[in-house]
Structures are given as C-alpha cells and as structure tokens.
C-alpha atoms as a PDB file:
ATOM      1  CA  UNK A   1      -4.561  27.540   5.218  1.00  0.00           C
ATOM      2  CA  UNK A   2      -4.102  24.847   7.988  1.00  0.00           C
ATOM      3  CA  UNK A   3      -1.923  24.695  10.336  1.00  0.00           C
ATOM      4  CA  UNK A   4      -0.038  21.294  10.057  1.00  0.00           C
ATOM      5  CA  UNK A   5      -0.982  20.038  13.952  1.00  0.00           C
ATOM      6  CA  UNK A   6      -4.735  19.970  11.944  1.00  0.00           C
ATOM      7  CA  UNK A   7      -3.744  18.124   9.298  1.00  0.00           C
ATOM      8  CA  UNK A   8      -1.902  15.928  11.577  1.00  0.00           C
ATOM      9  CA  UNK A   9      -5.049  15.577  13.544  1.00  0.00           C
ATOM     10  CA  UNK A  10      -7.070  15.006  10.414  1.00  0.00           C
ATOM     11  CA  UNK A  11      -5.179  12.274   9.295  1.00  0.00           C
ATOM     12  CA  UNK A  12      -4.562  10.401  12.887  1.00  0.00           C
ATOM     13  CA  UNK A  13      -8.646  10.641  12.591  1.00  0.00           C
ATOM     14  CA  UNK A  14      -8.265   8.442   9.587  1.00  0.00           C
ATOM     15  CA  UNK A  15      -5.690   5.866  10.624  1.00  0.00           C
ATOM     16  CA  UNK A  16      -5.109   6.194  14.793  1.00  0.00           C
ATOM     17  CA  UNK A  17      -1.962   5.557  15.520  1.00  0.00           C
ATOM     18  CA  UNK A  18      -2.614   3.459  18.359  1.00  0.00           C
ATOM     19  CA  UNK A  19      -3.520   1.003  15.891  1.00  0.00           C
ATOM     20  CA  UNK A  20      -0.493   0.495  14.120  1.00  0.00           C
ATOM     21  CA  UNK A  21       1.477  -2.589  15.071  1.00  0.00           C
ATOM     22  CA  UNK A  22       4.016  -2.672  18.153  1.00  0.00           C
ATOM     23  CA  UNK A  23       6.795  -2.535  15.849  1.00  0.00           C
ATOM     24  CA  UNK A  24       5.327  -0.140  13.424  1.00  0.00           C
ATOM     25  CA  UNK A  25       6.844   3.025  13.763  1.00  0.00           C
ATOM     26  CA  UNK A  26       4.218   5.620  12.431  1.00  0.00           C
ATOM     27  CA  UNK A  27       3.493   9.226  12.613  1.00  0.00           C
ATOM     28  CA  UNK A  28       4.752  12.813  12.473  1.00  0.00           C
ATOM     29  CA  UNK A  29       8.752  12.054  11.314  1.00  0.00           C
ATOM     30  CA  UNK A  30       9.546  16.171  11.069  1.00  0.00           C
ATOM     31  CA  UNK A  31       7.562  19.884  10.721  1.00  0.00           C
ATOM     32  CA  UNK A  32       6.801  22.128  12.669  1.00  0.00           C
ATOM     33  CA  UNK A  33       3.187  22.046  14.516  1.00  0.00           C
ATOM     34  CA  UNK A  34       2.603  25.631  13.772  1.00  0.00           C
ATOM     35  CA  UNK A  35       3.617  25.531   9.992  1.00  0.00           C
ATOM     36  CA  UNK A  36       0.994  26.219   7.250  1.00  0.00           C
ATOM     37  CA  UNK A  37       0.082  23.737   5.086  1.00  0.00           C
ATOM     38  CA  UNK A  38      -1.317  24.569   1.332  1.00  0.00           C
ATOM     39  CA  UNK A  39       0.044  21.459  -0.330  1.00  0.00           C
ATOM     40  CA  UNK A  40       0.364  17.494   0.309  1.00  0.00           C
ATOM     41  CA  UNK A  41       1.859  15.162  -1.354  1.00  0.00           C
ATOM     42  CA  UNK A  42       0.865  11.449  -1.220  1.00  0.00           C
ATOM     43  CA  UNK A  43       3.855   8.615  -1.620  1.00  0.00           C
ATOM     44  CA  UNK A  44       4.464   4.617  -0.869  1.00  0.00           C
ATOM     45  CA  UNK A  45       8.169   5.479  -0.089  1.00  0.00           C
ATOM     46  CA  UNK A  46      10.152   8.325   1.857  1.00  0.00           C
ATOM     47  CA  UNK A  47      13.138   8.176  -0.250  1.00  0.00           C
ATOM     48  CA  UNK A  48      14.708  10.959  -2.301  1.00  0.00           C
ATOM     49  CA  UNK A  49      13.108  10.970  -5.586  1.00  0.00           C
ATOM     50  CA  UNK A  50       9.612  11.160  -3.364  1.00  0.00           C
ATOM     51  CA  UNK A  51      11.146  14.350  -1.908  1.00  0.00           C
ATOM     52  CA  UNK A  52      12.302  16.020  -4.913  1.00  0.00           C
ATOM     53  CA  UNK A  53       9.417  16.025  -6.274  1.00  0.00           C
ATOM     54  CA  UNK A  54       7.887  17.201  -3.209  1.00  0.00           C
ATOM     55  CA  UNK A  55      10.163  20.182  -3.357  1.00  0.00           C
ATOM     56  CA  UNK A  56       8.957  20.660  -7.079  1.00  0.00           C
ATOM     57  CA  UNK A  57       5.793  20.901  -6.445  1.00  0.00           C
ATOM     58  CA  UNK A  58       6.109  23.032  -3.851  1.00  0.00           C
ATOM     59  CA  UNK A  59       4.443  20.400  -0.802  1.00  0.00           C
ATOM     60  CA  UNK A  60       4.655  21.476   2.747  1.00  0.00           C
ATOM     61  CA  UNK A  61       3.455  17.963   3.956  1.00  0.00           C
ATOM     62  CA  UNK A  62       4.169  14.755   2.566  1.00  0.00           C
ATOM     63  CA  UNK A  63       2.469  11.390   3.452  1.00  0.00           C
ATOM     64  CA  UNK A  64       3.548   8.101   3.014  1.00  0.00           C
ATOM     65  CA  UNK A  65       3.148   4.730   4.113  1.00  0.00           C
ATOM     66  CA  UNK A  66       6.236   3.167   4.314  1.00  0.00           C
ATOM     67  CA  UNK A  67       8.211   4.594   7.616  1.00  0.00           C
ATOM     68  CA  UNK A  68      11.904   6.321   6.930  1.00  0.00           C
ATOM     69  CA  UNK A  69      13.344   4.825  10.404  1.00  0.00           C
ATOM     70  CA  UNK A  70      10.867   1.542  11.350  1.00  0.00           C
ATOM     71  CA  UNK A  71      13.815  -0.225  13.250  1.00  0.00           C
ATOM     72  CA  UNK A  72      15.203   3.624  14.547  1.00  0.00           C
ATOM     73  CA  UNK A  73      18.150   5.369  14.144  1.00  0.00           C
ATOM     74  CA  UNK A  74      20.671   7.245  16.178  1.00  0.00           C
ATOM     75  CA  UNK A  75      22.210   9.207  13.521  1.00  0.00           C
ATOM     76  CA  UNK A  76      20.440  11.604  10.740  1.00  0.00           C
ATOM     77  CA  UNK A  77      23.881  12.329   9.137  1.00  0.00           C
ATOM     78  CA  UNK A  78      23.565  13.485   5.580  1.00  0.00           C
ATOM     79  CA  UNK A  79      26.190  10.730   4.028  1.00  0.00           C
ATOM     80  CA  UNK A  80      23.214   8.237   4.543  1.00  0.00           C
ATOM     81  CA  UNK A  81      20.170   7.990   2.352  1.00  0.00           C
ATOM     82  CA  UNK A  82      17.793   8.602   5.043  1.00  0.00           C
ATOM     83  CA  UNK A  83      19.543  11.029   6.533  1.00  0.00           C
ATOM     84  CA  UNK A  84      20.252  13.256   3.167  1.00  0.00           C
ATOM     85  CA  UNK A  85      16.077  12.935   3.114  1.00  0.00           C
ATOM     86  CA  UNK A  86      15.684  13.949   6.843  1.00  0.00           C
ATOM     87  CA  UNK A  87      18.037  17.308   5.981  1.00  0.00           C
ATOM     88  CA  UNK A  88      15.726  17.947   2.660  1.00  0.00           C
ATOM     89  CA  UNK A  89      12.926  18.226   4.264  1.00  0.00           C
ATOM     90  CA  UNK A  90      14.326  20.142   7.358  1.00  0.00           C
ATOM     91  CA  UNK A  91      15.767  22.448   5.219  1.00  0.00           C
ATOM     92  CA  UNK A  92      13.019  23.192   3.161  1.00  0.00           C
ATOM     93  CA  UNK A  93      10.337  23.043   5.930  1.00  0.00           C
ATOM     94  CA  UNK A  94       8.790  19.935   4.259  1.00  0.00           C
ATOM     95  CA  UNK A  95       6.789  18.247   7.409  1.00  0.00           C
ATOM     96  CA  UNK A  96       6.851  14.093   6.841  1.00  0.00           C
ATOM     97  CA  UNK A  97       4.071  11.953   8.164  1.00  0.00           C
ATOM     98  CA  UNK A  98       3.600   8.142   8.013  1.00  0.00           C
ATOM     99  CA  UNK A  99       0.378   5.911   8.058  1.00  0.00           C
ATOM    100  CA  UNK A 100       1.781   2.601   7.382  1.00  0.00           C
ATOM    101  CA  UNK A 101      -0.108  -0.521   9.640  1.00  0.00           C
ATOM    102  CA  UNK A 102      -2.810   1.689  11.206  1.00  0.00           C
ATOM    103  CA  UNK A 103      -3.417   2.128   7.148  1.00  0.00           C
ATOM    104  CA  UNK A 104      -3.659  -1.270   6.435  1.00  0.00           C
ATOM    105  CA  UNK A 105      -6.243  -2.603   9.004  1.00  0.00           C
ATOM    106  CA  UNK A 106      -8.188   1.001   8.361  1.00  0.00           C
ATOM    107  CA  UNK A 107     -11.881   1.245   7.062  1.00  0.00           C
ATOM    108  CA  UNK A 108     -11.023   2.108   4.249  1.00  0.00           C
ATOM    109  CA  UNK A 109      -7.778   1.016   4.279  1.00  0.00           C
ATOM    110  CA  UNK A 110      -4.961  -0.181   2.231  1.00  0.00           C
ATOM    111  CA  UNK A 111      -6.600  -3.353   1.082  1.00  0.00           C
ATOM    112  CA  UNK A 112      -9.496  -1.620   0.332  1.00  0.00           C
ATOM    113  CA  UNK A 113      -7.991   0.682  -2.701  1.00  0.00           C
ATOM    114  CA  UNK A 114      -6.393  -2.249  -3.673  1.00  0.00           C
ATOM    115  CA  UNK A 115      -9.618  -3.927  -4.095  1.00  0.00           C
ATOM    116  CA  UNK A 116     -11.246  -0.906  -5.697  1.00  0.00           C
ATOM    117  CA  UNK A 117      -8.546  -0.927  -8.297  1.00  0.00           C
ATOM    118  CA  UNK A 118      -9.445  -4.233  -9.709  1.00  0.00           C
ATOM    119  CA  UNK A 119     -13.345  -3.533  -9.618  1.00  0.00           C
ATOM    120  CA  UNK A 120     -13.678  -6.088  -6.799  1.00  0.00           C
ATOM    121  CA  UNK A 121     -16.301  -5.848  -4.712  1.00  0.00           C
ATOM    122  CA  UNK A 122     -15.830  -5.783  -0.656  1.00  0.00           C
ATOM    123  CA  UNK A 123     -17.228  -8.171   1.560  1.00  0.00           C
ATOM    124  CA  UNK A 124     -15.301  -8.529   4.690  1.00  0.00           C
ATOM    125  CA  UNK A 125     -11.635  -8.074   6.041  1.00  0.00           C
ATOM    126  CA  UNK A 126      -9.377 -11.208   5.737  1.00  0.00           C
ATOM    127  CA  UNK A 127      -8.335 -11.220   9.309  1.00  0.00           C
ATOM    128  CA  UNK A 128     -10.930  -9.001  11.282  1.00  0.00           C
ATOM    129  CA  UNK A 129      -9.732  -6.921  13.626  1.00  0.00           C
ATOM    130  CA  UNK A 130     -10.896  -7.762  17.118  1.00  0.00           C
ATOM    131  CA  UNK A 131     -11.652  -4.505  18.622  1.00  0.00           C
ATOM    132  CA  UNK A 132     -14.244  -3.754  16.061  1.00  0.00           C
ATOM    133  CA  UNK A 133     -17.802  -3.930  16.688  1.00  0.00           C
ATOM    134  CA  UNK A 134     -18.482  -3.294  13.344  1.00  0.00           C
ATOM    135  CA  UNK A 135     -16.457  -5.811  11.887  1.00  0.00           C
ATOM    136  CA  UNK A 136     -15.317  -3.743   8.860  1.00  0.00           C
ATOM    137  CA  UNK A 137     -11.791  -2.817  10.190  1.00  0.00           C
ATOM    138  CA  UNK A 138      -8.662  -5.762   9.888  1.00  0.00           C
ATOM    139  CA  UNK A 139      -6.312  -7.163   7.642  1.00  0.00           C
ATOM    140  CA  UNK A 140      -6.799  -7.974   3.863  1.00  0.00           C
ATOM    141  CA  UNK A 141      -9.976  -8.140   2.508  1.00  0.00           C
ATOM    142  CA  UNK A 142     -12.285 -10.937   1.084  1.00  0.00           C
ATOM    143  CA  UNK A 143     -14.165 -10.335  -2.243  1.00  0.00           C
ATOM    144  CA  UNK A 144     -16.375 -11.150  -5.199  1.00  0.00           C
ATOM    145  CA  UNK A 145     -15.588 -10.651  -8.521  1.00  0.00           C
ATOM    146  CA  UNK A 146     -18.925 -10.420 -10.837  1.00  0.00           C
ATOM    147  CA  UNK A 147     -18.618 -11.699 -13.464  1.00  0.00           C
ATOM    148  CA  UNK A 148     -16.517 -14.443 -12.441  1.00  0.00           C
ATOM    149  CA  UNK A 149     -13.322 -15.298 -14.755  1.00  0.00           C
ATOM    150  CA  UNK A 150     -11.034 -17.139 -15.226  1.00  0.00           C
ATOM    151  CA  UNK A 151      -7.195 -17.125 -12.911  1.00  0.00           C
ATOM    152  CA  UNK A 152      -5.683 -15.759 -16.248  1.00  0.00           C
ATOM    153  CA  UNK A 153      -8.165 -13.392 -17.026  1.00  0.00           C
ATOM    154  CA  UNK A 154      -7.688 -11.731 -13.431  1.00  0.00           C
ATOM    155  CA  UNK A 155      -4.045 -12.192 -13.381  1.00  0.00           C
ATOM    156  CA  UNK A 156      -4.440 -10.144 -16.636  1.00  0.00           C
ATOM    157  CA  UNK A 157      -6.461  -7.219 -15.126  1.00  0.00           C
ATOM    158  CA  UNK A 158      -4.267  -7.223 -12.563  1.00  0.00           C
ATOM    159  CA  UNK A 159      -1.583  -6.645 -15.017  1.00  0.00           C
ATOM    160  CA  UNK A 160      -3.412  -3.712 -16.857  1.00  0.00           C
ATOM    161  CA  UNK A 161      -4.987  -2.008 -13.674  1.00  0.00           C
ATOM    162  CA  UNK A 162      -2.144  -1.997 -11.155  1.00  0.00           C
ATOM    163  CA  UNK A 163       0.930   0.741 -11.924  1.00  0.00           C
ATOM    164  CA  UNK A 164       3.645  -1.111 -14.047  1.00  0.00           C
ATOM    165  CA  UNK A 165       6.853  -2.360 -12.730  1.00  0.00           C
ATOM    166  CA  UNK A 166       9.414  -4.328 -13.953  1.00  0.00           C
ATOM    167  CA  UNK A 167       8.139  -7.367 -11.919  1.00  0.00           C
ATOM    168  CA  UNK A 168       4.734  -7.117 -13.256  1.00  0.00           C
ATOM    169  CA  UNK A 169       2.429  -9.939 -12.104  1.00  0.00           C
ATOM    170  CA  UNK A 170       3.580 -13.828 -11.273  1.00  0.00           C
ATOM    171  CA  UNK A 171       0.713 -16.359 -10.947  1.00  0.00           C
ATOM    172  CA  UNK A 172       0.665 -20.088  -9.447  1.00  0.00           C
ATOM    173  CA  UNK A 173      -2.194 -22.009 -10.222  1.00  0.00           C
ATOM    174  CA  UNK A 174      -4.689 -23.459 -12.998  1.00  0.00           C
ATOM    175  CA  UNK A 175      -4.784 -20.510 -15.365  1.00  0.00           C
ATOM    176  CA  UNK A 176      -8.232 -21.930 -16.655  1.00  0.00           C
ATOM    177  CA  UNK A 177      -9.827 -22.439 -13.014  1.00  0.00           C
ATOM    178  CA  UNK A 178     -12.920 -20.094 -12.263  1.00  0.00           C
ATOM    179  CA  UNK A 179     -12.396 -17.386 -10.139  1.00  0.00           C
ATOM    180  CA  UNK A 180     -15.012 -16.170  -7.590  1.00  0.00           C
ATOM    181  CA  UNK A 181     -13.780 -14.652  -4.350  1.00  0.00           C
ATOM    182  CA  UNK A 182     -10.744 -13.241  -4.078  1.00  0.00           C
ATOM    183  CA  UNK A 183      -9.006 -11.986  -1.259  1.00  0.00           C
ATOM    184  CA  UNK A 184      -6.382  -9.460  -1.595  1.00  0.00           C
ATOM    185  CA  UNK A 185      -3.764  -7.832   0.868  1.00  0.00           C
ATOM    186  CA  UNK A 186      -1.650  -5.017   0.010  1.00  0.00           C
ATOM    187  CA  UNK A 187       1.872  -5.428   0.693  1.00  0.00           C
ATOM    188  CA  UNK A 188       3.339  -8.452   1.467  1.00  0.00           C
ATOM    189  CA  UNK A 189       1.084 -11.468   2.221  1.00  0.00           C
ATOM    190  CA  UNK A 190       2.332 -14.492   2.578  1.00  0.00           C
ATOM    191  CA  UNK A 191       1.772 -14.551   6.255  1.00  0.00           C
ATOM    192  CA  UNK A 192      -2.136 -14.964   5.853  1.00  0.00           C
ATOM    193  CA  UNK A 193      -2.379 -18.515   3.573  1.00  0.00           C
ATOM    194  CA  UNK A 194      -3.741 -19.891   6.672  1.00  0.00           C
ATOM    195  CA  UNK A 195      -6.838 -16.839   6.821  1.00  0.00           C
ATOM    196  CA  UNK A 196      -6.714 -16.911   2.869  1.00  0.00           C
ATOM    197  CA  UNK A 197      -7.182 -21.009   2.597  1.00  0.00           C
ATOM    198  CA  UNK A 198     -10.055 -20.958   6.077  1.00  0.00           C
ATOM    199  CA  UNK A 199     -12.040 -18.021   3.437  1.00  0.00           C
ATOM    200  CA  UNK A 200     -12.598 -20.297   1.047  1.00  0.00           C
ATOM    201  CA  UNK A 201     -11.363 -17.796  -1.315  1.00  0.00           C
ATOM    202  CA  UNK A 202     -10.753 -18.871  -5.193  1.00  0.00           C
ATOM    203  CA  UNK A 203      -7.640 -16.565  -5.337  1.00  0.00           C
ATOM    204  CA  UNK A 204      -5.057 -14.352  -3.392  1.00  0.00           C
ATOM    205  CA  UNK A 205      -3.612 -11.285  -4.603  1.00  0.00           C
ATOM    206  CA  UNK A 206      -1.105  -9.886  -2.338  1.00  0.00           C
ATOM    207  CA  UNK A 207       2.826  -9.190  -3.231  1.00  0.00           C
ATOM    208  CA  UNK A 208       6.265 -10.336  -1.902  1.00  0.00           C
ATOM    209  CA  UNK A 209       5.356 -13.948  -1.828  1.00  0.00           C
ATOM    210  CA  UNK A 210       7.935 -16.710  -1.457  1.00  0.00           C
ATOM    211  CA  UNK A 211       9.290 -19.778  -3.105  1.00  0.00           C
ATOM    212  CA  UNK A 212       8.280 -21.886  -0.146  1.00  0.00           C
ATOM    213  CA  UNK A 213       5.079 -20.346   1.280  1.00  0.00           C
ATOM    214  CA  UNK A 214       3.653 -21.271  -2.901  1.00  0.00           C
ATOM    215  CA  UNK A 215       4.896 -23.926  -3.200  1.00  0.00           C
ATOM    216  CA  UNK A 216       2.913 -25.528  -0.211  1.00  0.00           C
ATOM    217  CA  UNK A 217       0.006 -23.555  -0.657  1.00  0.00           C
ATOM    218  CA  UNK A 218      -0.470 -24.836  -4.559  1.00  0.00           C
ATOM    219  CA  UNK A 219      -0.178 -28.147  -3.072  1.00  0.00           C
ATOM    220  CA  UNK A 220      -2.213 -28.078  -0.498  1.00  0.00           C
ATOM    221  CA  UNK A 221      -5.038 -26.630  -2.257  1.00  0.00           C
ATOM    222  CA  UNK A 222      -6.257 -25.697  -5.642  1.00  0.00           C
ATOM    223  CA  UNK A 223      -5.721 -21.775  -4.617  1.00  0.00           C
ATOM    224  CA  UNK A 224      -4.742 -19.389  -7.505  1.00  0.00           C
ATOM    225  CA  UNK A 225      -1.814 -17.094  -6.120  1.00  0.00           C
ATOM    226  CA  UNK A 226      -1.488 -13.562  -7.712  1.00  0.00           C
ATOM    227  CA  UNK A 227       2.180 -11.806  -6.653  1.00  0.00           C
ATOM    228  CA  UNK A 228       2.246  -8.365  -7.842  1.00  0.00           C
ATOM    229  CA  UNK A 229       4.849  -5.770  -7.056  1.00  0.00           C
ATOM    230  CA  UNK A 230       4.963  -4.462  -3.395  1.00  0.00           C
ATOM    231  CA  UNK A 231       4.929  -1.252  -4.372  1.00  0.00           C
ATOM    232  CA  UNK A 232       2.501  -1.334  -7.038  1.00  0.00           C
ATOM    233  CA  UNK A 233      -0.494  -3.615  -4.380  1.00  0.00           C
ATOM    234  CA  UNK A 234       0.184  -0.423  -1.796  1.00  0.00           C
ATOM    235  CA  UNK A 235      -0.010   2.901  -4.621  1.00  0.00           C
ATOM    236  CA  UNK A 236      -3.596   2.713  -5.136  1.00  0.00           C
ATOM    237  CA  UNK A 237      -4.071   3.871  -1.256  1.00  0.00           C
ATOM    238  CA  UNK A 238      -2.523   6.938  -1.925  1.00  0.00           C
ATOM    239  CA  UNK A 239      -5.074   7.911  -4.280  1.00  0.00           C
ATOM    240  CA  UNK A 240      -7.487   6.391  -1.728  1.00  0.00           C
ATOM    241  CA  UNK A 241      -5.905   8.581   1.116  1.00  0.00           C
ATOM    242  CA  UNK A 242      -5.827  11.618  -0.929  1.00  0.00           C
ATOM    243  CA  UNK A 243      -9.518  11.526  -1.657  1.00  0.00           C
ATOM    244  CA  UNK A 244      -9.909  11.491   2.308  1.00  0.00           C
ATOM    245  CA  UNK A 245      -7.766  14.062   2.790  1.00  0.00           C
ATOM    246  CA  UNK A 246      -9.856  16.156  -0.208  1.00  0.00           C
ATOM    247  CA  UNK A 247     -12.999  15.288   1.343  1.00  0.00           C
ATOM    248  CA  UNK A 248     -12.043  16.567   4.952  1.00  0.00           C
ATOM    249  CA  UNK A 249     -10.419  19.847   3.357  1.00  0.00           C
ATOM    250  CA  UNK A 250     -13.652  20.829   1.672  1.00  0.00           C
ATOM    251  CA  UNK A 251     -15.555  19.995   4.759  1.00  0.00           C
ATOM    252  CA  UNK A 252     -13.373  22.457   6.940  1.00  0.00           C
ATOM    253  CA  UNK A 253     -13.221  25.276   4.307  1.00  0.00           C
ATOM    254  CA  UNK A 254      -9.614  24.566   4.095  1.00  0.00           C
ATOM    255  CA  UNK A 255      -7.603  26.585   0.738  1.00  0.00           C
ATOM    256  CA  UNK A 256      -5.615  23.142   0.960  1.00  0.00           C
ATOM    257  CA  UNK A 257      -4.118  21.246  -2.173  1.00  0.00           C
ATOM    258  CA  UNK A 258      -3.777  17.520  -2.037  1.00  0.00           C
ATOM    259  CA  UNK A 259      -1.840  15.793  -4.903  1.00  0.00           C
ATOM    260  CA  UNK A 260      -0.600  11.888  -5.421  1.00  0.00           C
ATOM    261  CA  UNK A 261       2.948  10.925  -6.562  1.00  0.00           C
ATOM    262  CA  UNK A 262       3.731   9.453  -9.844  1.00  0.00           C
ATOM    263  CA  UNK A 263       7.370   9.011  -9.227  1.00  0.00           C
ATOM    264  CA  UNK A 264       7.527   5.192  -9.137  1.00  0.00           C
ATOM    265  CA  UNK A 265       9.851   3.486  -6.102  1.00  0.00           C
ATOM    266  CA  UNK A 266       9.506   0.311  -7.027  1.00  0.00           C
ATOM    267  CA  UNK A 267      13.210  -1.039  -6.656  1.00  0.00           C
ATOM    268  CA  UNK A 268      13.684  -3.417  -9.572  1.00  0.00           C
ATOM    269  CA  UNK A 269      14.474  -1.889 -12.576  1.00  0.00           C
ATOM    270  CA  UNK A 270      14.368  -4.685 -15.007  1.00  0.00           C
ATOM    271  CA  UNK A 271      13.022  -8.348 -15.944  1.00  0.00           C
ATOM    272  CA  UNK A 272      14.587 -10.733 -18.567  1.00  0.00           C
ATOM    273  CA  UNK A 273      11.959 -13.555 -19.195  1.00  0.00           C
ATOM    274  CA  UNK A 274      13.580 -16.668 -19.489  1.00  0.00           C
ATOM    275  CA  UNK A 275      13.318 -18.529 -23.305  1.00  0.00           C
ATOM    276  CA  UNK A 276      11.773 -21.213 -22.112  1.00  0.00           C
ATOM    277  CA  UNK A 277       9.456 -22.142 -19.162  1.00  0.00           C
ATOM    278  CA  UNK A 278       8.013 -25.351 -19.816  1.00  0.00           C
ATOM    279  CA  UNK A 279      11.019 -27.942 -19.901  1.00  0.00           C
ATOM    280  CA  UNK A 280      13.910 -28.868 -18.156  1.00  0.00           C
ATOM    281  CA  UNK A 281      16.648 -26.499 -17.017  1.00  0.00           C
ATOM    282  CA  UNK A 282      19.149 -25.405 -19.632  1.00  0.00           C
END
C-alpha cells in the first residue's frame, strides 16, 4: 500500500497547487504523511454525510473539490459543522485533500468531465490559461455537439445525464433555436458571458447563474443559457479524478482502492413548480 505523502504527490501531479487561484485554499487539510493508504474516496463537498460514508467504507483518504476552510478558520471546535468533520477524520485517521481551482483549469479538468458527460466533444478551453504552451489547460471549455439539436433537446440531456437534484435544469432562450457549440463551465459561471458571447458559442451550460447576469445576456444576444445544479455540473469530475487516480495506481503496482461518492450534497431539498408560467403574476 502507499504511503499517503505518494498519493499526495500523485494527485498534486494532476492538479499543481500552484495553480489554484490566490484565494483558493487547496491541498492536504489533515493525515498523516506516513499513513497507508488502501482506500479513497472521491466527493464535491467535505461535509458530514461525505465523511460518514467515508468511515463506512472504510477510506483512509478522501478527495474533494470544494475546500472545508477557503476563507480560514481559527477554531476547529466540534460544536461547528466543520469542525465536528475536522475531529471525524482526526479521530479516525481519515487524511482530507482538496483539488478545487487547480481542478478546474486542469487538462483534464473539471470542465472537461462535465463535457464528457453530455457526449460533447472538446475543442478548446473557454478562457485559456496563459502559461500554457499547449493551449489545452484554462477555464471552461468550448464544444461541438454532433448532431446538432435543438436548446430543448440539450437542456433535456442535460436533465437525464447530469445527477438529479431538486433544482434540476433552468433554461433561457429559444427552446427551438439550433444548437452547435456549446461551452460549458462547471460550477458557477456567470462570470465568463463576456468569454462565452466572444466564442461564438450557441449555448452555455454552467450553474449558479443569476437573475441579472440572464437577463442581459438573453438580451444582448440570442445565447441559450443552461443553469444546472452546482453540485450536479462539478460530480462528474470525481468520476473523472478517480479514473486518474486508478490509472496511476495500476501504473505504480499500488494494492490501492479508489471509489466515487454517491451521497448527494446538493443543498436544496425540494422544488414546487409554479401552476402557471406563461401569464401574469397571480
């Protein structure tokens, strides 16, 4: 079995952490450098449920992408949330790591499983990242979907082939316009219209978007927006990220099992339609 300072290593190989924003706060979070590892578990969130079923399972690492303490802390007291998770995982020598930004702008990264999820095929990141030669690393990704459809038809796949949450999917836009490129960010996107509307993309799927940033972007353009769940745009890079993780194991000979949580942490817990949509308020 590995030690966890080589699985650490492993996975800084995949997403440096000198990549990850200034305010990002990513990284090794607790464990011990000499501690064996046999199992990992893969999460979006470091909350509670995400470490019960850690303990469950019987993980000595678990990886997510979200941080526990982005802004910091100066207290790990066990009456707070994060704190009662901090203790958990102390306790039962449970080692936490976090890839959150350096994950994002990643080749593969964040945007890329999101992609893959939908079947839509990567051409270039949304907002390249400047230190690349390559040009494959950066923010978001622009793609093609063959065969083209419709904004209702993807808005619909979206639907069936992200994980369900109570928000499910929200769309703005002509739900009979043809849909050719589409770029896509994981997590929440509407920071990027201006790199979104400069693509000349047909669509942007992306999560957490706002009353205001919509309402300008539908009319400024004829863009279809596609606002999935936060959690549910960022999931498919744990599968992603596990796969990586898999791949490096086998190449090292390493009796190491890698495993992706189910346990969903989307916050909302319910949606009430409204009766009726196309009139005037009640």
């Amino acid at each position: 079995m590995p030690r966890l300072s080589e699985v650490i290593a492993a996975l800084d190989a995949l997403w440096p952490p000198e990549r990850a924003e200034g305010w990002d706060a990513v990284g090794t979070v607790c464990g011990a450098p000499d501690a064996e590892v046999s199992r990992v578990l893969f999460a979006v969130d470091p909350v509670q449920d995400v470490v019960d079923e850690a303990l469950k399972l019987g993980a000595d690492l678990v990886v997510t992408h979200h941080p526990l303490y982005l802004r910091g802390t100066t207290t790990v007291a066990a009456g707070h949330f994060k704190g009662r998770v901090v203790h958990t995982l102390i306790k039962h020598d449970i080692a936490l790591h976090v890839a959150h930004t350096n994950a994002d702008t990643a080749d593969p990264g964040v945007s890329d499983a999101l992609a893959g999820a939908l079947d839509l095929r990567v051409v270039r990141p949304l907002v390249p990242d400047a230190s690349d030669p390559s040009g494959r690393r950066g923010l978001g990704r622009i793609c093609e979907l063959d065969p083209p459809m419709t904004l209702g038809e993807f808005a619909a796949r979206a639907a069936a082939r992200l994980p369900a949450t109570s928000q499910g999917i929200r769309v703005a836009g002509d739900l009979e316009a043809t849909v050719r490129t589409v770029a896509v960010s994981g997590g929440s996107g509407d920071s990027l219209f201006d790199a979104v509307r400069a693509s000349g993309a047909d669509a942007f799927l992306t999560a957490d978007l706002r009353h205001h940033p919509v309402s300008e972007a539908t009319q400024h353009s004829p863009l279809g927006l596609v606002d999935a769940a936060h959690w549910a745009t960022e999931w498919p890079w744990c599968e992603q990220a596990a796969a990586q993780l898999d791949e490096i194991s086998d190449r090292h000979g390493w009796d190491l099992r890698v495993h992706v949580s189910k346990t969903v942490t989307d916050p909302w817990s319910a949606h009430h339609t409204s009766p009726s949509i196309d009139g005037a308020p009640n």
